[in-house]
C-alpha atoms as a PDB file:
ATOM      1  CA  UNK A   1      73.930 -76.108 191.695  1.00  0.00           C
ATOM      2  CA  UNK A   2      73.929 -72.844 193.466  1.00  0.00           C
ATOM      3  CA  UNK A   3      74.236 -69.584 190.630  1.00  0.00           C
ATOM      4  CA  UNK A   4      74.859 -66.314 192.718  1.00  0.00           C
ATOM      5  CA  UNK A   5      74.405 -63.008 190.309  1.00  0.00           C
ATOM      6  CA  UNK A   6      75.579 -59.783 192.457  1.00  0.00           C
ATOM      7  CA  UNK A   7      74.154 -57.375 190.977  1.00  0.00           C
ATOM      8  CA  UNK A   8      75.290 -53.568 189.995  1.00  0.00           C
ATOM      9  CA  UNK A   9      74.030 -50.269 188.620  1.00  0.00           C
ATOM     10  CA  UNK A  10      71.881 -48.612 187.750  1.00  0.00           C
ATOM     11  CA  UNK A  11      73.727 -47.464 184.618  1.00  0.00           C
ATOM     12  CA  UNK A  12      72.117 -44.956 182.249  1.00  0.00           C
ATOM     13  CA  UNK A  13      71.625 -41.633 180.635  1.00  0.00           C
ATOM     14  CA  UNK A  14      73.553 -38.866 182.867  1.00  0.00           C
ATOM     15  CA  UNK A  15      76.080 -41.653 184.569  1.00  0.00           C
ATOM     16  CA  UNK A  16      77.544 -43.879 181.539  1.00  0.00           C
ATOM     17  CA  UNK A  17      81.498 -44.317 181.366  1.00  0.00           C
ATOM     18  CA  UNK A  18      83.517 -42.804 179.300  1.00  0.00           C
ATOM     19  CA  UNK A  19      86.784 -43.767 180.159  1.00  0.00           C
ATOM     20  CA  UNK A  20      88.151 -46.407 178.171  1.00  0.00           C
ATOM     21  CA  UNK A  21      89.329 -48.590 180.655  1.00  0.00           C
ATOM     22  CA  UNK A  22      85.341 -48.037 182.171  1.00  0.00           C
ATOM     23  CA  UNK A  23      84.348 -48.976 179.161  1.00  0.00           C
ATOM     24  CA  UNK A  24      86.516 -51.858 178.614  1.00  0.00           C
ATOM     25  CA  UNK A  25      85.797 -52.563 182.394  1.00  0.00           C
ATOM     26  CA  UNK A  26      82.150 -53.026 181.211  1.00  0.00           C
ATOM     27  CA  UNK A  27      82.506 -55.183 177.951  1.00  0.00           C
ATOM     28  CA  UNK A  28      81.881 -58.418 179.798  1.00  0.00           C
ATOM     29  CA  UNK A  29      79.580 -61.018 179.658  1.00  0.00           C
ATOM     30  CA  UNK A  30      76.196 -60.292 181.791  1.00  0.00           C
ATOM     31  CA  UNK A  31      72.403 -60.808 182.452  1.00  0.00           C
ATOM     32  CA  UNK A  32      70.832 -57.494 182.537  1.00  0.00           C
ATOM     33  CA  UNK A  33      67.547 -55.615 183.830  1.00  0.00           C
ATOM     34  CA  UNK A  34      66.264 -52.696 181.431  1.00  0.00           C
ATOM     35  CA  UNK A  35      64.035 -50.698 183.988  1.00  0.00           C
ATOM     36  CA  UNK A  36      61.847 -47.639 183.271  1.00  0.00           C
ATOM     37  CA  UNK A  37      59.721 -46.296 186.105  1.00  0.00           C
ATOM     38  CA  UNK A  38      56.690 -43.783 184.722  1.00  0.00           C
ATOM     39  CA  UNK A  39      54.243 -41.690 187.125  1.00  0.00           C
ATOM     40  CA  UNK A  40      52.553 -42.639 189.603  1.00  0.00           C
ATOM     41  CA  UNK A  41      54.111 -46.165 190.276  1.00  0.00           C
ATOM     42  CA  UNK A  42      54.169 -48.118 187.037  1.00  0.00           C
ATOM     43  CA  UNK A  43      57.360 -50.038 186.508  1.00  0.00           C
ATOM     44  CA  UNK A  44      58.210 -51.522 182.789  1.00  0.00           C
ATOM     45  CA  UNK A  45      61.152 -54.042 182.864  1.00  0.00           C
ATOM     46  CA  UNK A  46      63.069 -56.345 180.271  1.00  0.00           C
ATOM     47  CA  UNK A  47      65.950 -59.249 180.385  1.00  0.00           C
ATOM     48  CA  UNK A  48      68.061 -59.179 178.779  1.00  0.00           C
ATOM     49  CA  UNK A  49      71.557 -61.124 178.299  1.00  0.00           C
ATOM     50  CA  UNK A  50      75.307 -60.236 176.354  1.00  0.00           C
ATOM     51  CA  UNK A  51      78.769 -61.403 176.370  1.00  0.00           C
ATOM     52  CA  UNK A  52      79.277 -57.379 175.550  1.00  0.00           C
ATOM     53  CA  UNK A  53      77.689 -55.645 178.275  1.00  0.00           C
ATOM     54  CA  UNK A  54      78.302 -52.099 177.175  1.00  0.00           C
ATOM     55  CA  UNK A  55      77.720 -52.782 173.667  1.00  0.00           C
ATOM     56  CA  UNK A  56      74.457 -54.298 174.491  1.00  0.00           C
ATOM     57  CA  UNK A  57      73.544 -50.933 176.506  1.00  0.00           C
ATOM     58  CA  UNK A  58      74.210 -49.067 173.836  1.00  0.00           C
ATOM     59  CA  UNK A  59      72.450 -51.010 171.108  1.00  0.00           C
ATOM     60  CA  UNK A  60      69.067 -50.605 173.547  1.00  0.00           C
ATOM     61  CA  UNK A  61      69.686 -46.612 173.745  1.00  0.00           C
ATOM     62  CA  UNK A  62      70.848 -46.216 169.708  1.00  0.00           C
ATOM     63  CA  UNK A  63      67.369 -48.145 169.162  1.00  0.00           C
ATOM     64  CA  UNK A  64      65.639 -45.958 170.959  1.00  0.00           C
ATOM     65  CA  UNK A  65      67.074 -42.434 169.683  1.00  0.00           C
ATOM     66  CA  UNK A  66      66.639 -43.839 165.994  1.00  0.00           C
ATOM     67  CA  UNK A  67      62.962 -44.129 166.686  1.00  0.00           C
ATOM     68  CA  UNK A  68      63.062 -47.906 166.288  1.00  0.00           C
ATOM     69  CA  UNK A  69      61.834 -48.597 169.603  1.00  0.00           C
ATOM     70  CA  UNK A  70      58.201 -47.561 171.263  1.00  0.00           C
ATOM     71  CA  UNK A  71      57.939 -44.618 173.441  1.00  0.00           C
ATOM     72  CA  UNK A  72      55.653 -44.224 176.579  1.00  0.00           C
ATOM     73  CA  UNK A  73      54.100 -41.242 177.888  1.00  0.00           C
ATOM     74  CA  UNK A  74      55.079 -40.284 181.656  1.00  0.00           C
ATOM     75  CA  UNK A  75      52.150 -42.791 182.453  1.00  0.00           C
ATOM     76  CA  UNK A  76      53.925 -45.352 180.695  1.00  0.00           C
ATOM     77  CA  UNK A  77      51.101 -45.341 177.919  1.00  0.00           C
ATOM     78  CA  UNK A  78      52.314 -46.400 174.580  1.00  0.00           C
ATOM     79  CA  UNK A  79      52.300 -43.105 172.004  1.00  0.00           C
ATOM     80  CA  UNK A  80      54.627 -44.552 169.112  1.00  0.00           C
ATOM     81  CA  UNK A  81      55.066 -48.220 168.026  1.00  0.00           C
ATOM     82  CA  UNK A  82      57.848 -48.109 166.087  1.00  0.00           C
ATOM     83  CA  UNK A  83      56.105 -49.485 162.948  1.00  0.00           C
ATOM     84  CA  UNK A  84      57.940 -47.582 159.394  1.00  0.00           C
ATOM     85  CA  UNK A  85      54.905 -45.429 158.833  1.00  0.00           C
ATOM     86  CA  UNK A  86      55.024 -43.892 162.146  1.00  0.00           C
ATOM     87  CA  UNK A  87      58.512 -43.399 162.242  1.00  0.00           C
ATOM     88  CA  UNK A  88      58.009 -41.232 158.927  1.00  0.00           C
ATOM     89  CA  UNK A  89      55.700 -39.383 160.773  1.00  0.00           C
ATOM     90  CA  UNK A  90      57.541 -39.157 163.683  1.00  0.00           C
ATOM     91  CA  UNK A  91      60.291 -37.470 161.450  1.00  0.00           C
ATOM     92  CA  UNK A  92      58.131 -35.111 160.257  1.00  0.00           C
ATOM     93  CA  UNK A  93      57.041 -34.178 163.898  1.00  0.00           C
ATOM     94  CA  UNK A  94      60.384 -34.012 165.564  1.00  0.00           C
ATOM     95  CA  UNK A  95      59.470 -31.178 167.531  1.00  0.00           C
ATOM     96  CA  UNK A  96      56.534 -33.332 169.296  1.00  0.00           C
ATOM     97  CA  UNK A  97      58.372 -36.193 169.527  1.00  0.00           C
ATOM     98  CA  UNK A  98      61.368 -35.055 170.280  1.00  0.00           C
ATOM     99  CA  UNK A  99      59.997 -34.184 173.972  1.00  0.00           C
ATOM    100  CA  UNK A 100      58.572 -37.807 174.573  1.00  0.00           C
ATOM    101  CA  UNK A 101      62.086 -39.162 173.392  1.00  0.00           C
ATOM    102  CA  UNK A 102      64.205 -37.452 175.869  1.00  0.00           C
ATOM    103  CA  UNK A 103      62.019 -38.522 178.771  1.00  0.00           C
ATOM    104  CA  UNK A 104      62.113 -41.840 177.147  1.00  0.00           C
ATOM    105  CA  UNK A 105      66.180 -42.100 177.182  1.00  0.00           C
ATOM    106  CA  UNK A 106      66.125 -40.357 180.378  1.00  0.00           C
ATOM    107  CA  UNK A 107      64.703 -43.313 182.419  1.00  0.00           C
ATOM    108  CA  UNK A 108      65.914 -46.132 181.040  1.00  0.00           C
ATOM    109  CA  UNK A 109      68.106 -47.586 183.751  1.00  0.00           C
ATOM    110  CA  UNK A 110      70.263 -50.727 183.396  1.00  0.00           C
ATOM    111  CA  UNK A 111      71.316 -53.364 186.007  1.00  0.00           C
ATOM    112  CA  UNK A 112      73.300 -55.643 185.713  1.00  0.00           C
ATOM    113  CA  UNK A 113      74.954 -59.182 186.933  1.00  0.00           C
ATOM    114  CA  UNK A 114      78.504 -59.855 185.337  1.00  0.00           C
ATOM    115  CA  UNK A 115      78.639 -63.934 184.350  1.00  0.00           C
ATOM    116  CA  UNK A 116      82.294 -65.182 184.301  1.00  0.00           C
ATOM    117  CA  UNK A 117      83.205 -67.436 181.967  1.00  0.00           C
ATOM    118  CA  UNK A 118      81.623 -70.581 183.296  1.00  0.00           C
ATOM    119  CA  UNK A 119      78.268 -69.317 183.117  1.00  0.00           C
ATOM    120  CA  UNK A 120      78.828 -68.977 179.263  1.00  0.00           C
ATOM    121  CA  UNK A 121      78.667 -73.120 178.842  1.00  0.00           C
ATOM    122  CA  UNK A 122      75.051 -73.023 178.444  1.00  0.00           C
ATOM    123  CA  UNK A 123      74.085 -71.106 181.471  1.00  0.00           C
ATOM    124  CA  UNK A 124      74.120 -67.639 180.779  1.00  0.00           C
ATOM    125  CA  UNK A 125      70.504 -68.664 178.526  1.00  0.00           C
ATOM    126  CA  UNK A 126      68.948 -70.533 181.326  1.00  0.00           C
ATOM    127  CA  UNK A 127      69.677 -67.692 184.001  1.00  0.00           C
ATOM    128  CA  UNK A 128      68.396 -65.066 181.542  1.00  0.00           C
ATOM    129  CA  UNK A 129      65.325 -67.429 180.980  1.00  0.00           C
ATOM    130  CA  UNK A 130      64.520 -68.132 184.398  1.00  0.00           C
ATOM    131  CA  UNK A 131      65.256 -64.166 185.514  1.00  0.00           C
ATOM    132  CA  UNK A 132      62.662 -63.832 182.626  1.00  0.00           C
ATOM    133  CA  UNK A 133      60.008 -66.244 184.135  1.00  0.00           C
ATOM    134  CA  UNK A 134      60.042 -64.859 187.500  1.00  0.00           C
ATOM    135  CA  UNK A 135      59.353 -61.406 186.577  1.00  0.00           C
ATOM    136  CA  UNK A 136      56.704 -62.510 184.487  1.00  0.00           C
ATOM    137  CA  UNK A 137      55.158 -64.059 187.109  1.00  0.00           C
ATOM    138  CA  UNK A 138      55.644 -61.715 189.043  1.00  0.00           C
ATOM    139  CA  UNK A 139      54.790 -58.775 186.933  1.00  0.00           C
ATOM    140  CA  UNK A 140      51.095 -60.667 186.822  1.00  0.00           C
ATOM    141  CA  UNK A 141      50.841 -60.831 190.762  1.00  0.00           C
ATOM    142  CA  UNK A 142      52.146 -57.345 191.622  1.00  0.00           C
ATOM    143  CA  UNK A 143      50.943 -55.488 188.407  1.00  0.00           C
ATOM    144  CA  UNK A 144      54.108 -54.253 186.904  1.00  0.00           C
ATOM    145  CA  UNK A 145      55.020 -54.519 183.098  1.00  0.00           C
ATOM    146  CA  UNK A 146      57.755 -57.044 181.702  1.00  0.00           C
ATOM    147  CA  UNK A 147      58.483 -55.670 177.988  1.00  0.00           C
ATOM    148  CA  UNK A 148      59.772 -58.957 176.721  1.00  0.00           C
ATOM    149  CA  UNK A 149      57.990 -60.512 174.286  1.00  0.00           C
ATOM    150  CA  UNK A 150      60.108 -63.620 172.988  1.00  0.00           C
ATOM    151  CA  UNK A 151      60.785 -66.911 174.482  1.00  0.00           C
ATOM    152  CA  UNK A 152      64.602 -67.346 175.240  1.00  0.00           C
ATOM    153  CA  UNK A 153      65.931 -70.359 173.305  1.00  0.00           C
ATOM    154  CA  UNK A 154      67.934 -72.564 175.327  1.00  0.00           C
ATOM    155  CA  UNK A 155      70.742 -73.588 173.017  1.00  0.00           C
ATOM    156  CA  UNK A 156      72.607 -75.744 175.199  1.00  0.00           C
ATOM    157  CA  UNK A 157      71.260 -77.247 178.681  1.00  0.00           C
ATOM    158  CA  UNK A 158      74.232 -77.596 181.093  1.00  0.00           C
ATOM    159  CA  UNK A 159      75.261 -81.454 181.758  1.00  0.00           C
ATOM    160  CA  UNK A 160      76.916 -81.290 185.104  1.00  0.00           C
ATOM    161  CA  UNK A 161      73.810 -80.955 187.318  1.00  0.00           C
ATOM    162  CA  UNK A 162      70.047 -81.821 187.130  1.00  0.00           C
ATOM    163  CA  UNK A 163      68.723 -78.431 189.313  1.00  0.00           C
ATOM    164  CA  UNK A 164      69.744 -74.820 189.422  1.00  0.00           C
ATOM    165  CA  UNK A 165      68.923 -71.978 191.736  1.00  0.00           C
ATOM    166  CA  UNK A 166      69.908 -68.544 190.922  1.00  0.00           C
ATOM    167  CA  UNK A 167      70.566 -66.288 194.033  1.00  0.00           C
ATOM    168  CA  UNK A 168      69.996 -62.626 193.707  1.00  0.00           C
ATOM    169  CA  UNK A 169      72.645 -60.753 195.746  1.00  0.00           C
ATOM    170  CA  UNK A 170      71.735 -57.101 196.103  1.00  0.00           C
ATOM    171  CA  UNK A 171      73.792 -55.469 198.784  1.00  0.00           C
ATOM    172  CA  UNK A 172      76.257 -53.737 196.351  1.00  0.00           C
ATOM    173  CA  UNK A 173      73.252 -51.606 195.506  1.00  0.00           C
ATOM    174  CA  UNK A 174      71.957 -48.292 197.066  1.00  0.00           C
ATOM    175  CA  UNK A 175      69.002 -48.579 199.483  1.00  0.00           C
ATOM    176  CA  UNK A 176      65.912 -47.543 196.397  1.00  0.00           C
ATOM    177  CA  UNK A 177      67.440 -49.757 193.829  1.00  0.00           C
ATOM    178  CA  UNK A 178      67.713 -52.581 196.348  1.00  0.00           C
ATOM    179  CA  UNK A 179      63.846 -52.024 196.678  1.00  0.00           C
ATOM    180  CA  UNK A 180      63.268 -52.300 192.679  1.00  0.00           C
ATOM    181  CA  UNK A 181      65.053 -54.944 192.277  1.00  0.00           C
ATOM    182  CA  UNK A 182      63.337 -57.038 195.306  1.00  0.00           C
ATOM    183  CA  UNK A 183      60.052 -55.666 193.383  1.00  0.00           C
ATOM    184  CA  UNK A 184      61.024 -57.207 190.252  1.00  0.00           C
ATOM    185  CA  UNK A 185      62.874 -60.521 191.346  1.00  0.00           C
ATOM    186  CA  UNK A 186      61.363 -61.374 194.707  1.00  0.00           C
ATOM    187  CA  UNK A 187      63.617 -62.335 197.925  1.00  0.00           C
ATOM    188  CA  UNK A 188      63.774 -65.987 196.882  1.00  0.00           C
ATOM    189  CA  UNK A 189      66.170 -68.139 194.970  1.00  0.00           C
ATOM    190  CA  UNK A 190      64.568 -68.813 191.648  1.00  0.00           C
ATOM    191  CA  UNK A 191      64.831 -72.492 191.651  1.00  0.00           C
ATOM    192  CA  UNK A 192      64.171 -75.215 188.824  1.00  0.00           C
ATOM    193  CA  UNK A 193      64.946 -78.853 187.995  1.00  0.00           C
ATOM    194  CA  UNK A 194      66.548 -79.158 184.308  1.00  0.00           C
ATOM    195  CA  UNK A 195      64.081 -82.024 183.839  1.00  0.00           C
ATOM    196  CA  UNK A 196      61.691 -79.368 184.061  1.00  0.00           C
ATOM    197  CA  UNK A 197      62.676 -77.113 181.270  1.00  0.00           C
ATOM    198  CA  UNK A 198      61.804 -80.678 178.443  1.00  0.00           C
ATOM    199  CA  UNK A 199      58.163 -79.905 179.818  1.00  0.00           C
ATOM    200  CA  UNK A 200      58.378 -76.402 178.514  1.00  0.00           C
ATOM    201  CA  UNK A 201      58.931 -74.662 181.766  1.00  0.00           C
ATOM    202  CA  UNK A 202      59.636 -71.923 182.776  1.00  0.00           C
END
């Protein structure tokens, strides 16, 4: 079975909806890549999935203003791990921190692939884990960062085929975000037989 994702964005800081039928436009059902690009070339990416796309977006921002997420430098070095103690501290150096935390929000882009309502049958987790394989593999070859750090469960394998490849469409996109994406998922079909996945792979 052939899975086609056309992909959109970037949303973010400085060019989220606020119209409410945007909004409600957006609260749909979607893989997702969380991109932050820091100086001179270093590229930090996550997968993500949600069956409430906008909600999702702004559960990864509200994480990340409340100090419960890590910030990077503009070299993408990690400054503050989110761990209780150095939130405190943070709080007590808002001034300092504050400046790292608006560059932080400030970059964090979002594509994303809406996933009708067939992909919700148990593909929605195998898309978002294989998405989640090839830019790890990827991330080892070409020397970017991917930031997730669980496994995706698979809670239900679809029944009606034995192999899936998910196609990347990316012509909706502008000509630079075209390139990131190719950087992060490759030109090819990301390709697996279901068999496969009992084996623990991807």
């Amino acid at each position: 079975m052939a899975i086609t994702l056309t992909w959109f964005g970037p949303l973010g800081p400085g060019n989220l909806p606020t119209d409410l039928d945007e909004i409600a436009g957006l609260d749909v059902a979607a893989v997702y890549l969380r991109v932050k690009v820091y100086q001179p070339c270093r590229v930090v990416a996550y997968v993500g999935q949600t069956t409430q796309l906008i909600s999702r977006i702004d559960q990864h921002l509200t994480r990340l203003v409340g100090l419960t997420h890590l910030l990077r430098n503009d070299t993408g070095e990690t400054i503050y791990d989110a761990a209780f103690d150095a939130r405190l501290a943070a709080f007590n150096q808002l001034e300092r921190i504050s400046v790292a935390l608006i560059s932080e929000v400030e970059r964090m882009q979002f594509y994303y692939a809406p996933c009708n309502d067939t992909f919700l049958d148990g593909y929605l987790d195998l898309i978002e884990r294989l998405l989640k394989a090839r830019i790890e593999d990827r991330a080892v070859r070409i020397g970017f960062t991917c930031e997730n750090r669980n496994a995706v469960p698979l809670r239900q394998l679809p029944e009606d085929t034995d192999r899936v490849a998910v196609v990347n469409e990316i012509g909706d996109l502008g000509v630079a975000d075209q390139e990131q994406l190719r950087l992060l998922l490759g030109e090819d079909p990301i390709e697996i037989a279901l068999p496969e996945l009992e084996n623990g792979a991807p």
